[in-house]
C-alpha atoms as a PDB file:
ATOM      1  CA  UNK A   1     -11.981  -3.158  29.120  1.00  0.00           C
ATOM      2  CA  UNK A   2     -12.427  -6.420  31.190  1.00  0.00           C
ATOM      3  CA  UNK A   3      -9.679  -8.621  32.703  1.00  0.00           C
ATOM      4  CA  UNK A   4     -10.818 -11.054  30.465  1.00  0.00           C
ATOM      5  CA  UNK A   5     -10.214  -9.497  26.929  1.00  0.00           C
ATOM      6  CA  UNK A   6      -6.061  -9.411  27.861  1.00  0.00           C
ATOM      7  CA  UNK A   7      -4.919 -13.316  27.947  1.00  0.00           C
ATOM      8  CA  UNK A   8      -2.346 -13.711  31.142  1.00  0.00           C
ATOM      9  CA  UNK A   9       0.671 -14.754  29.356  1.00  0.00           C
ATOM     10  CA  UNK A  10       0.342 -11.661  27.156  1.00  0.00           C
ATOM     11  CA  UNK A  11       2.793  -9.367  28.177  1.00  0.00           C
ATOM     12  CA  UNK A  12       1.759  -5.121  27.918  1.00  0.00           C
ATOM     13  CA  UNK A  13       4.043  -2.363  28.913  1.00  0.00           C
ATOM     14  CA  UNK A  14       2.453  -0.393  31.838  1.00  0.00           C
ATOM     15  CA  UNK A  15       2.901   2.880  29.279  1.00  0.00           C
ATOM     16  CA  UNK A  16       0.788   1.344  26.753  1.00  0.00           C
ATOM     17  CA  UNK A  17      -2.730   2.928  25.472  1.00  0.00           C
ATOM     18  CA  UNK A  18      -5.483   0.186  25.083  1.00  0.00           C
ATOM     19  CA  UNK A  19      -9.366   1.253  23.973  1.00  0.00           C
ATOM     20  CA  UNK A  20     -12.306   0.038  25.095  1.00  0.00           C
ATOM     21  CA  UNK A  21     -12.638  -3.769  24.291  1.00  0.00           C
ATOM     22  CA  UNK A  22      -9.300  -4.385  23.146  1.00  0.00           C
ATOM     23  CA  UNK A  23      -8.649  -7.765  22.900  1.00  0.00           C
ATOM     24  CA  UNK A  24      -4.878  -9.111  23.466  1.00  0.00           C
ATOM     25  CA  UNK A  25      -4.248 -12.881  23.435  1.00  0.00           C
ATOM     26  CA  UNK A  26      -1.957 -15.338  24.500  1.00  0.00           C
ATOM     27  CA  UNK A  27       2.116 -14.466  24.226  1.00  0.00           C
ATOM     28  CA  UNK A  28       1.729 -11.296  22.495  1.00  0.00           C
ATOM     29  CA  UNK A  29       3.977  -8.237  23.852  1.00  0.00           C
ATOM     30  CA  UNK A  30       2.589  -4.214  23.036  1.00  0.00           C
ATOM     31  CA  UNK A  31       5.475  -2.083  24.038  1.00  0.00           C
ATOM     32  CA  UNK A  32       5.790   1.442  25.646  1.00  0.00           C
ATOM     33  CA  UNK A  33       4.931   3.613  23.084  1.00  0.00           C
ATOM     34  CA  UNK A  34       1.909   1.348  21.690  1.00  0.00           C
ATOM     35  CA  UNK A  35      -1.788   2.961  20.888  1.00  0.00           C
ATOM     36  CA  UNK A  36      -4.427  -0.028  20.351  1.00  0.00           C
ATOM     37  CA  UNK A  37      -7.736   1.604  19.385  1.00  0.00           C
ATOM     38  CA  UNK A  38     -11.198   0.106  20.198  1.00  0.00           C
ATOM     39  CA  UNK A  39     -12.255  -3.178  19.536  1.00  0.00           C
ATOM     40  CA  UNK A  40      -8.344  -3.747  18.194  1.00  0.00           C
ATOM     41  CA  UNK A  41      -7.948  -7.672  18.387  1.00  0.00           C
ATOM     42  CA  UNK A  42      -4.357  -9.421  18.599  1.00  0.00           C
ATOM     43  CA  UNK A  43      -4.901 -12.946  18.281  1.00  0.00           C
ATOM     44  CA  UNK A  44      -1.925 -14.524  19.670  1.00  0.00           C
ATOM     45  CA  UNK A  45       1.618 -14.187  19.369  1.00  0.00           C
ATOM     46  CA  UNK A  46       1.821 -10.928  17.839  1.00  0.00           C
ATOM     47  CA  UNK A  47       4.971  -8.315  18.524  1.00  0.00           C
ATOM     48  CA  UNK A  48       4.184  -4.700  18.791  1.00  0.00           C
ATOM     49  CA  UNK A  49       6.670  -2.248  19.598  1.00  0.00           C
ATOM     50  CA  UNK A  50       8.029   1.432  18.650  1.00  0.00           C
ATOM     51  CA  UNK A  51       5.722   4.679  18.429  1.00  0.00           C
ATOM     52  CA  UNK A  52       2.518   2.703  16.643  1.00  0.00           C
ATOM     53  CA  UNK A  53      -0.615   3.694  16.625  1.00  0.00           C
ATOM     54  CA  UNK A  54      -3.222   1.093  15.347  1.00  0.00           C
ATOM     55  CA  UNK A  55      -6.829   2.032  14.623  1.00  0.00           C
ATOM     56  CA  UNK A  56     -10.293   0.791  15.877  1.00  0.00           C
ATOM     57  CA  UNK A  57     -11.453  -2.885  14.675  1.00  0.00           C
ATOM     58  CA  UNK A  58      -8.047  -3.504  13.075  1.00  0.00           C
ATOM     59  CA  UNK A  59      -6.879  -7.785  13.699  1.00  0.00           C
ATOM     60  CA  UNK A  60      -3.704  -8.885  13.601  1.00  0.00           C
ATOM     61  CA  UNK A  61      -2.622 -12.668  13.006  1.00  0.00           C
ATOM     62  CA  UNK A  62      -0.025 -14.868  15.351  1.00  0.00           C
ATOM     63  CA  UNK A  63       3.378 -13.759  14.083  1.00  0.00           C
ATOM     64  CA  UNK A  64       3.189 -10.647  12.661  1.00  0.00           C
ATOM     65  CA  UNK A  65       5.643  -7.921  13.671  1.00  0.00           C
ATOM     66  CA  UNK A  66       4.666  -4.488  13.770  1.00  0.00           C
ATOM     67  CA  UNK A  67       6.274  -1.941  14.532  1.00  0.00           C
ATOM     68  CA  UNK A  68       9.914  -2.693  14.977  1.00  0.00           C
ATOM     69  CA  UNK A  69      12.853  -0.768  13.640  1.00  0.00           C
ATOM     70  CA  UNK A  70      13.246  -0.635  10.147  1.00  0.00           C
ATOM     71  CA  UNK A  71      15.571  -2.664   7.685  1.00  0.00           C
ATOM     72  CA  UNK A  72      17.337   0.158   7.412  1.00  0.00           C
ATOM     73  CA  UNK A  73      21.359   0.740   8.097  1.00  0.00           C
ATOM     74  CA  UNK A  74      21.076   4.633   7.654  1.00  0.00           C
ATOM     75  CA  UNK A  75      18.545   3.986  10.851  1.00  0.00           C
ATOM     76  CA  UNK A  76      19.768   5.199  13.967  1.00  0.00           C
ATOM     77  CA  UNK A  77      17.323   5.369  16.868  1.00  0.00           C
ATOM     78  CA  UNK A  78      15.181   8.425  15.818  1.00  0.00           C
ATOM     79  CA  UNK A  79      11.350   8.948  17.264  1.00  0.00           C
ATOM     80  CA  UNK A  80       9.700   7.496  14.556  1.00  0.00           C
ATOM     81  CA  UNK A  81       6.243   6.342  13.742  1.00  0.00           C
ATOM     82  CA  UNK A  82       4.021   3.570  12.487  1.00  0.00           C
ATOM     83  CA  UNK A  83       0.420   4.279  12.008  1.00  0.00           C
ATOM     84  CA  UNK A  84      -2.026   1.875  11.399  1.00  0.00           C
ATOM     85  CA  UNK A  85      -5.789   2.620  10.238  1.00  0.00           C
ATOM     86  CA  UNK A  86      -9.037   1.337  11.063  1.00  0.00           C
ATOM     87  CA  UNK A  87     -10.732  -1.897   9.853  1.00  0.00           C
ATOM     88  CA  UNK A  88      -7.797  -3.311   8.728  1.00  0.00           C
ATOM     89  CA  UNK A  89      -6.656  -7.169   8.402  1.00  0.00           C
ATOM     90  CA  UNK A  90      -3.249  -8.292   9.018  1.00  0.00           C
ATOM     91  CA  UNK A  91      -2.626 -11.675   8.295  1.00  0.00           C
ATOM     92  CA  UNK A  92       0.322 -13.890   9.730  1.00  0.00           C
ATOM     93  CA  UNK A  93       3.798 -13.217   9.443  1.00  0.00           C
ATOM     94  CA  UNK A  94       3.365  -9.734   8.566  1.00  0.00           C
ATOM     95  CA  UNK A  95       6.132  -7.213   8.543  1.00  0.00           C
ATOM     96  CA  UNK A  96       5.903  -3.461   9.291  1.00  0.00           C
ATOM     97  CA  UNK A  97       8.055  -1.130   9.891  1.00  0.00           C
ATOM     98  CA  UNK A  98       8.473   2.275  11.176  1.00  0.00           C
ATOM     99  CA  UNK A  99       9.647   5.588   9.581  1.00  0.00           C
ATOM    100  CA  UNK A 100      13.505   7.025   9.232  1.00  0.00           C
ATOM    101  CA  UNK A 101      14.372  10.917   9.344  1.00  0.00           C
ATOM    102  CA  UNK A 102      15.449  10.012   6.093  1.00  0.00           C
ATOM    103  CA  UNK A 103      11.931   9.497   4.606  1.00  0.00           C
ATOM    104  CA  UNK A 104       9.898  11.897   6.825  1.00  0.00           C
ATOM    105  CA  UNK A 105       9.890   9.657  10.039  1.00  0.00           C
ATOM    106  CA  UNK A 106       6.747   7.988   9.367  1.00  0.00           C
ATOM    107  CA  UNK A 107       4.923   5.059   7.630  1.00  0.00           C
ATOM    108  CA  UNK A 108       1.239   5.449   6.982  1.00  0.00           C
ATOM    109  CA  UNK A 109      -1.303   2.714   6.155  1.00  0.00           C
ATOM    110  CA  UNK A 110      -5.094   3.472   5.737  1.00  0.00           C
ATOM    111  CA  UNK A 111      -8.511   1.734   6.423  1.00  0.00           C
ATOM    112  CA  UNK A 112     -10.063  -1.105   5.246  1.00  0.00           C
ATOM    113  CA  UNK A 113      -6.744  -2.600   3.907  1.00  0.00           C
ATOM    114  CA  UNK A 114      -5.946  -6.690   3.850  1.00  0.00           C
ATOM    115  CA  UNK A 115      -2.420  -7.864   4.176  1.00  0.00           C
ATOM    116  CA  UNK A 116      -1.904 -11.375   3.678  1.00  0.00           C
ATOM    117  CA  UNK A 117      -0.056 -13.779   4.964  1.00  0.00           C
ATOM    118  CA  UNK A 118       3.675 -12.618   5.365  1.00  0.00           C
ATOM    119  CA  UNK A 119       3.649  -9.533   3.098  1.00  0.00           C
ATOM    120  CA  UNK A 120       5.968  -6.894   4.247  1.00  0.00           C
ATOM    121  CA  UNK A 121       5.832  -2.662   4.466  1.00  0.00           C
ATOM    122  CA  UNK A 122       9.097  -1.087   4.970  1.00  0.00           C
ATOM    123  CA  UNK A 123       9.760   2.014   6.325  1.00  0.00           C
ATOM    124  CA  UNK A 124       8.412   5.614   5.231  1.00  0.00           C
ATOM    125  CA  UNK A 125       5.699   3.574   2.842  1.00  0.00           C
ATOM    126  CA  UNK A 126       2.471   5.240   2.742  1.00  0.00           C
ATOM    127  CA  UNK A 127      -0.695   3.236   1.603  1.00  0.00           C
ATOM    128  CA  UNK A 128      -3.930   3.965   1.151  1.00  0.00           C
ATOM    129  CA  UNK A 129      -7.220   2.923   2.054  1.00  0.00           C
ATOM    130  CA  UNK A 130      -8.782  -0.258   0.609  1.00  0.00           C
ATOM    131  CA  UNK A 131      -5.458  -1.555  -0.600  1.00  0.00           C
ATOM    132  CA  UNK A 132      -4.959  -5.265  -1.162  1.00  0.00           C
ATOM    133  CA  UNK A 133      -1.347  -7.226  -0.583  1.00  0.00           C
ATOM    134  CA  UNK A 134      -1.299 -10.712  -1.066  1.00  0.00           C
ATOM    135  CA  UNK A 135       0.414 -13.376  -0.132  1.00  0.00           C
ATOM    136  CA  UNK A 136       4.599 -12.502   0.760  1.00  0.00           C
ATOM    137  CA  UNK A 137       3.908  -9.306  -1.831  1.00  0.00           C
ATOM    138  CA  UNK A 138       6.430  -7.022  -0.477  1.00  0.00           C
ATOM    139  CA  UNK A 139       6.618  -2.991  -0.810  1.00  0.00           C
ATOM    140  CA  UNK A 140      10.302  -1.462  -0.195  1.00  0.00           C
ATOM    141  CA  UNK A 141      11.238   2.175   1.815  1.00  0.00           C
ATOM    142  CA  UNK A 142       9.043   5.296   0.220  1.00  0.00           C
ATOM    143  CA  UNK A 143       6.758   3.397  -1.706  1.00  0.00           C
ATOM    144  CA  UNK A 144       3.394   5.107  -2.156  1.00  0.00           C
ATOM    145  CA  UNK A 145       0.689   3.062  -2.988  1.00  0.00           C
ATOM    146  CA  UNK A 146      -3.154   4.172  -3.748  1.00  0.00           C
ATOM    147  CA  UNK A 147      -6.349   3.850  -2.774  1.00  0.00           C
ATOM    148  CA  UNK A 148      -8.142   0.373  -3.985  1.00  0.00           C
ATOM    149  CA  UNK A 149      -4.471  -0.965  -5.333  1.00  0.00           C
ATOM    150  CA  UNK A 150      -3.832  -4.949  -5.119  1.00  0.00           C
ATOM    151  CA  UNK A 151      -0.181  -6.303  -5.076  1.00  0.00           C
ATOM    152  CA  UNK A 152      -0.144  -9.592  -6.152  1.00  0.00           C
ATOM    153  CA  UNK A 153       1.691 -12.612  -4.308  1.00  0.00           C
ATOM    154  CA  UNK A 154       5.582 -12.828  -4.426  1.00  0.00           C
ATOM    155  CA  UNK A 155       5.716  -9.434  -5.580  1.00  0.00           C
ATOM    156  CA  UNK A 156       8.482  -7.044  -4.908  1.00  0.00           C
ATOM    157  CA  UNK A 157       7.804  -3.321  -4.994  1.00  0.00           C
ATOM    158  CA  UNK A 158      11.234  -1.124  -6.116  1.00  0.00           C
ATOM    159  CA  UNK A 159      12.091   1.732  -3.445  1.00  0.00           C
ATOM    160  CA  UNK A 160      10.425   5.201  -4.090  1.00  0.00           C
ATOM    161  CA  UNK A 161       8.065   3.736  -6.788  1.00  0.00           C
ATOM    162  CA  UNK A 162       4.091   5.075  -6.849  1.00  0.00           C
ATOM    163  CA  UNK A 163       1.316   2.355  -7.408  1.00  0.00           C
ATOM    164  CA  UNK A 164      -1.348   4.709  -8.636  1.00  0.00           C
ATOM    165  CA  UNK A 165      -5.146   4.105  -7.255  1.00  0.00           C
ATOM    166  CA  UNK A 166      -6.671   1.129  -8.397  1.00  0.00           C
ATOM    167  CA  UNK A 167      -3.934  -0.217 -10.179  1.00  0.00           C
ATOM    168  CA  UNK A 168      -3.638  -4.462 -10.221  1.00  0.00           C
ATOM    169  CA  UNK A 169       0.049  -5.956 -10.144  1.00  0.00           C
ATOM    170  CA  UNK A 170      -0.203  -9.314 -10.838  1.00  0.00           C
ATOM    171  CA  UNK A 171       1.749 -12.075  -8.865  1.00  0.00           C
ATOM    172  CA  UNK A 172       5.399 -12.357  -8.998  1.00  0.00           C
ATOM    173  CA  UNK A 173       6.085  -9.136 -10.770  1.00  0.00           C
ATOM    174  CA  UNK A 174       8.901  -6.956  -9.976  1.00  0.00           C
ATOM    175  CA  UNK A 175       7.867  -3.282 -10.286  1.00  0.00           C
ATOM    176  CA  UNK A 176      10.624  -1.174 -10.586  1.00  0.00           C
ATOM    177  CA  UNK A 177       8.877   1.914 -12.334  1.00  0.00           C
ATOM    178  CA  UNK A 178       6.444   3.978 -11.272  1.00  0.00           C
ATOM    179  CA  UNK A 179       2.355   2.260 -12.258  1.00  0.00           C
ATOM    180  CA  UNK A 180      -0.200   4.793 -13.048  1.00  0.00           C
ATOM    181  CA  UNK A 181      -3.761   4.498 -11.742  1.00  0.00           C
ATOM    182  CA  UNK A 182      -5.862   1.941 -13.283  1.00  0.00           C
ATOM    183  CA  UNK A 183      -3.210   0.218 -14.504  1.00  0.00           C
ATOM    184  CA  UNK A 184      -2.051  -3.100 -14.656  1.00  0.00           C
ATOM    185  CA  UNK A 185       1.588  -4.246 -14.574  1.00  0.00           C
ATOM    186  CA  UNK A 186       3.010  -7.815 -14.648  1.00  0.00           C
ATOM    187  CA  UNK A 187       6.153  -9.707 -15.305  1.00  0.00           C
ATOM    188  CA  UNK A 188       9.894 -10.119 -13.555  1.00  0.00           C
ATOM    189  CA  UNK A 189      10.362  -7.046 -14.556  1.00  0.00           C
ATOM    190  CA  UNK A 190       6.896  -5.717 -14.899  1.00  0.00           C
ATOM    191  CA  UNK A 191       6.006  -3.555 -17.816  1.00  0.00           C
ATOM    192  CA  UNK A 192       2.754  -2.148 -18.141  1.00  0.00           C
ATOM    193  CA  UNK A 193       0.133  -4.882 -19.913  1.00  0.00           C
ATOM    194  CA  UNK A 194      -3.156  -2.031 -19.849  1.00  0.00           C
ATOM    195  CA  UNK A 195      -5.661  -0.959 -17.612  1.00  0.00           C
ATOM    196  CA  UNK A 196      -7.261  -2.727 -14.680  1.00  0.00           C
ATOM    197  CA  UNK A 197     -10.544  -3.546 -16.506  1.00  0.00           C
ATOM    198  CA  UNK A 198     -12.044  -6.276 -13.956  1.00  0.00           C
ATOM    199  CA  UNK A 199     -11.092  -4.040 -10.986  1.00  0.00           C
ATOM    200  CA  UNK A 200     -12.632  -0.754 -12.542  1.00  0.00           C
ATOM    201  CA  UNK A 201     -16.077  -2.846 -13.585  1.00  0.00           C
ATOM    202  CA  UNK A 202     -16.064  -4.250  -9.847  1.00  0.00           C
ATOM    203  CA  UNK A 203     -15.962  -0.781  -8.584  1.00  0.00           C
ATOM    204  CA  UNK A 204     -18.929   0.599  -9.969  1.00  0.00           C
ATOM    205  CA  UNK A 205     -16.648   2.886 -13.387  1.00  0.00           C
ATOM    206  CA  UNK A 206     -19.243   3.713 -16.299  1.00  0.00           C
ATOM    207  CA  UNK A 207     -18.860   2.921 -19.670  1.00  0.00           C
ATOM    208  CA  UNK A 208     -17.914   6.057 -20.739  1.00  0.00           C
ATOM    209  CA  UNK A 209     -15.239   6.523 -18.078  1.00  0.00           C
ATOM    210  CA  UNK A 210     -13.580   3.365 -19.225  1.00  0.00           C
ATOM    211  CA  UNK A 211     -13.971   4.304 -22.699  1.00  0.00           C
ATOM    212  CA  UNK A 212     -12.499   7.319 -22.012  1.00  0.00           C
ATOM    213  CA  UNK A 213      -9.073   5.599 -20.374  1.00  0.00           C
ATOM    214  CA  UNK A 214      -8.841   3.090 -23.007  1.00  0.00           C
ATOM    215  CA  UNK A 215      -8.768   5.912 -25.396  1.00  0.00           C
ATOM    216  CA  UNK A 216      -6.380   8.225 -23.646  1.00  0.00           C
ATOM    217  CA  UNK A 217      -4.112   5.090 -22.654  1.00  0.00           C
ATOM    218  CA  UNK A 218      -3.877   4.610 -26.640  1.00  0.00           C
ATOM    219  CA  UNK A 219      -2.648   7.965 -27.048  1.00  0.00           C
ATOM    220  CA  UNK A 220      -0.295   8.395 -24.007  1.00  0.00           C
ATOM    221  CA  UNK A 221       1.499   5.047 -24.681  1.00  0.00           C
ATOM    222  CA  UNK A 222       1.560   5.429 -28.542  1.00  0.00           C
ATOM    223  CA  UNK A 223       5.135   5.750 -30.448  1.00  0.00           C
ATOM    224  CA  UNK A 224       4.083   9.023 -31.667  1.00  0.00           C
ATOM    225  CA  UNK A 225       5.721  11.963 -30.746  1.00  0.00           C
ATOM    226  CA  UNK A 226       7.399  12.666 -27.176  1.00  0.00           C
ATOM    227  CA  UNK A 227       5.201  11.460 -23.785  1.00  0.00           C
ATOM    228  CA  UNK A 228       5.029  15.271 -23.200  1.00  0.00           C
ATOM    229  CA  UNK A 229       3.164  15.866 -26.179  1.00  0.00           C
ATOM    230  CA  UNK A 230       1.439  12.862 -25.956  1.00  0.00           C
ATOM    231  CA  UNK A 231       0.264  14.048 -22.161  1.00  0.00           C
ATOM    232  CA  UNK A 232      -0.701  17.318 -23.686  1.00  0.00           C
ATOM    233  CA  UNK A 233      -2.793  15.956 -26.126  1.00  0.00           C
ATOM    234  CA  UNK A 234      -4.777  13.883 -23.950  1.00  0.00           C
ATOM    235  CA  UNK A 235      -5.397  16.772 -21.523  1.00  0.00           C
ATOM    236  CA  UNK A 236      -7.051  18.695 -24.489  1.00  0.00           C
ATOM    237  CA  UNK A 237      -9.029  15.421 -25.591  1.00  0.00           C
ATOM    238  CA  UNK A 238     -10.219  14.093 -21.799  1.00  0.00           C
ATOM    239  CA  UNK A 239     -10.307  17.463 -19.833  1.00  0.00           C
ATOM    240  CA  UNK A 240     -13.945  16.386 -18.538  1.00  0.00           C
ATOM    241  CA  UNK A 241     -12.867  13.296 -17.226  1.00  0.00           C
ATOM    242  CA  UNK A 242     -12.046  13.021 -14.122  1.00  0.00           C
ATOM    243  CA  UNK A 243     -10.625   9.601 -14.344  1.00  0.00           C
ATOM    244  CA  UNK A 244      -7.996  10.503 -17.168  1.00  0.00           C
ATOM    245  CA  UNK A 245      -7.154  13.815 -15.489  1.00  0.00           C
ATOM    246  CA  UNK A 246      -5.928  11.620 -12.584  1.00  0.00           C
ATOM    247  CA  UNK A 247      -3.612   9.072 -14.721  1.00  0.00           C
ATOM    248  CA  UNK A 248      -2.164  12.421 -16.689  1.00  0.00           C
ATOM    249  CA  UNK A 249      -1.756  14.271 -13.079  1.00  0.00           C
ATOM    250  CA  UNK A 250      -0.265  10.887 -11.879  1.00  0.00           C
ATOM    251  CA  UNK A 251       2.422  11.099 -14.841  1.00  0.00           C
ATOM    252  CA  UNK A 252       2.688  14.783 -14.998  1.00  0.00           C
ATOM    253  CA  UNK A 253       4.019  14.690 -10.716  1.00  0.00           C
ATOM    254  CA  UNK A 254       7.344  14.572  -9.744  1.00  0.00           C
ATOM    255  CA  UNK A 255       8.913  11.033  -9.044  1.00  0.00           C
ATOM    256  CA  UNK A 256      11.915   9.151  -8.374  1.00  0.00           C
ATOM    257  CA  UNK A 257      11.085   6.836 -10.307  1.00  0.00           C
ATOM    258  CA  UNK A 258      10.476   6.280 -13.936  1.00  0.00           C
ATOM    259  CA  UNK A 259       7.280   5.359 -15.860  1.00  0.00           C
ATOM    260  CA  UNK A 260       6.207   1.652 -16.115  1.00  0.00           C
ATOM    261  CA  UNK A 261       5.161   1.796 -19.390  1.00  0.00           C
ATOM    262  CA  UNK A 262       3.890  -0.943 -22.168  1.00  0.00           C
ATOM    263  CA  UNK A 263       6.788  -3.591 -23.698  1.00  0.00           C
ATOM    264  CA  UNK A 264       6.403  -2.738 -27.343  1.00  0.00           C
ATOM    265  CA  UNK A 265       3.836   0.564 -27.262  1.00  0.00           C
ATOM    266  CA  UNK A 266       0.074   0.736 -26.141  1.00  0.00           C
ATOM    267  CA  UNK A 267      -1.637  -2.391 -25.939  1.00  0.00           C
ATOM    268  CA  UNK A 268      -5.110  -2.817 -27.103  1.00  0.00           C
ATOM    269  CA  UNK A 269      -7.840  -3.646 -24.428  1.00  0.00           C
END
């Protein structure tokens, strides 16, 4: 690390950790307890602070705040942690926020993730790799969200809901119910509208293994019979597919949340 990669009005704690070619630029502040990986590039007026770690080749925009303690009243000081992943994008006015001892006393985000422009994690969130948050899309304390997921703009995520892998919620949607992988949810107060069809196809998903999840979402989101014996059903019908075995595992897990499920029963793709 040269002189020149850390602008002079940027202000670093002595007890910070920077990597090797860490760039820090002008009026941003990386507090005590601050790990900046390699190649980690602050642009400019960017606020780091609390026990964060934040992984190699990740760039953060002027204005986002990282790290600070949470918007949380049950909060009280505790040691927790942030911890950021590599390759990621964080676009201005970005919000993150730390863990509570409520909620395990950490928040987790993965690689290869973009957040845009003023979306906000809250504490005790974890979020996969590859995970997409648009513009002011906003995920509250203990959300999980999967691998490959995209939160549309102005969105607002319900506490302790799970956005399943590669699920799409489309902007302005208020998810208050658990979304199972692959699927797609929209409206104020999002029900499920099917499966993520463009975002499966763009992934590389066969034929058969989306003909396989439009048949088994069908059956689980049918008005026949109970879910549980819908759930069963589909086990016996999809076992060798891995796909559906990950929606009915997905369902079949413990929550805090209920189901997002379809306005007026399964809708055809």
């Amino acid at each position: 690390m040269t002189i020149e990669t850390i602008h002079p009005t940027a202000i670093i704690h002595k007890g910070a950790k920077l990597g090797n070619s860490v760039q820090v630029g002008p009026f941003c502040v990386v507090g005590e307890h601050v790990t900046l990986g390699d190649n980690v590039k602050l642009h400019s007026h960017v606020v780091v602070e609390g026990i964060t770690s934040i992984g190699e080749n990740t760039q953060i925009f002027p204005f986002a705040s990282i790290g600070h303690v949470p918007q949380d009243l049950k909060f009280h000081g505790e040691k927790s942690r942030l911890e950021i992943g590599k390759n990621n994008m964080i676009r201005e006015h970005v919000t993150m926020n730390p863990g509570t001892e409520g909620g395990g006393m950490l928040t987790k985000i993965g690689d290869n993730c973009l957040f845009m422009m003023a979306a906000h994690v809250a504490h005790d969130c974890i979020v996969g790799n590859n995970v997409i948050m648009a513009n002011n899309a906003t995920i509250a304390g203990h959300v999980q969200v999967g691998d490959f997921a995209i939160i549309g703009g102005l969105s607002a995520v319900h506490q302790f809901v799970r956005i399943g892998h590669h699920a799409m919620i489309g902007g302005m949607s208020g998810i208050e119910n658990d979304v199972i992988p692959y699927g797609q949810a929209n409206g104020e107060r999002a029900t499920l509208s099917g499966l993520n069809l463009v975002g499966l196809k763009r992934r590389g998903f066969g034929r058969d293994d989306i003909h396989a999840l439009r048949n088994a979402y069908r059956i689980l989101f049918s008005k026949e019979g109970t879910l549980a014996e819908r759930v069963q059903d589909a086990a016996k019908m999809f076992k060798d597919n891995d796909a559906v075995m990950d929606v009915l595992a997905f369902m079949q897990a413990e929550g805090s949340r209920a189901l997002c499920q379809p306005k007026n029963g399964a809708r055809s793709e």
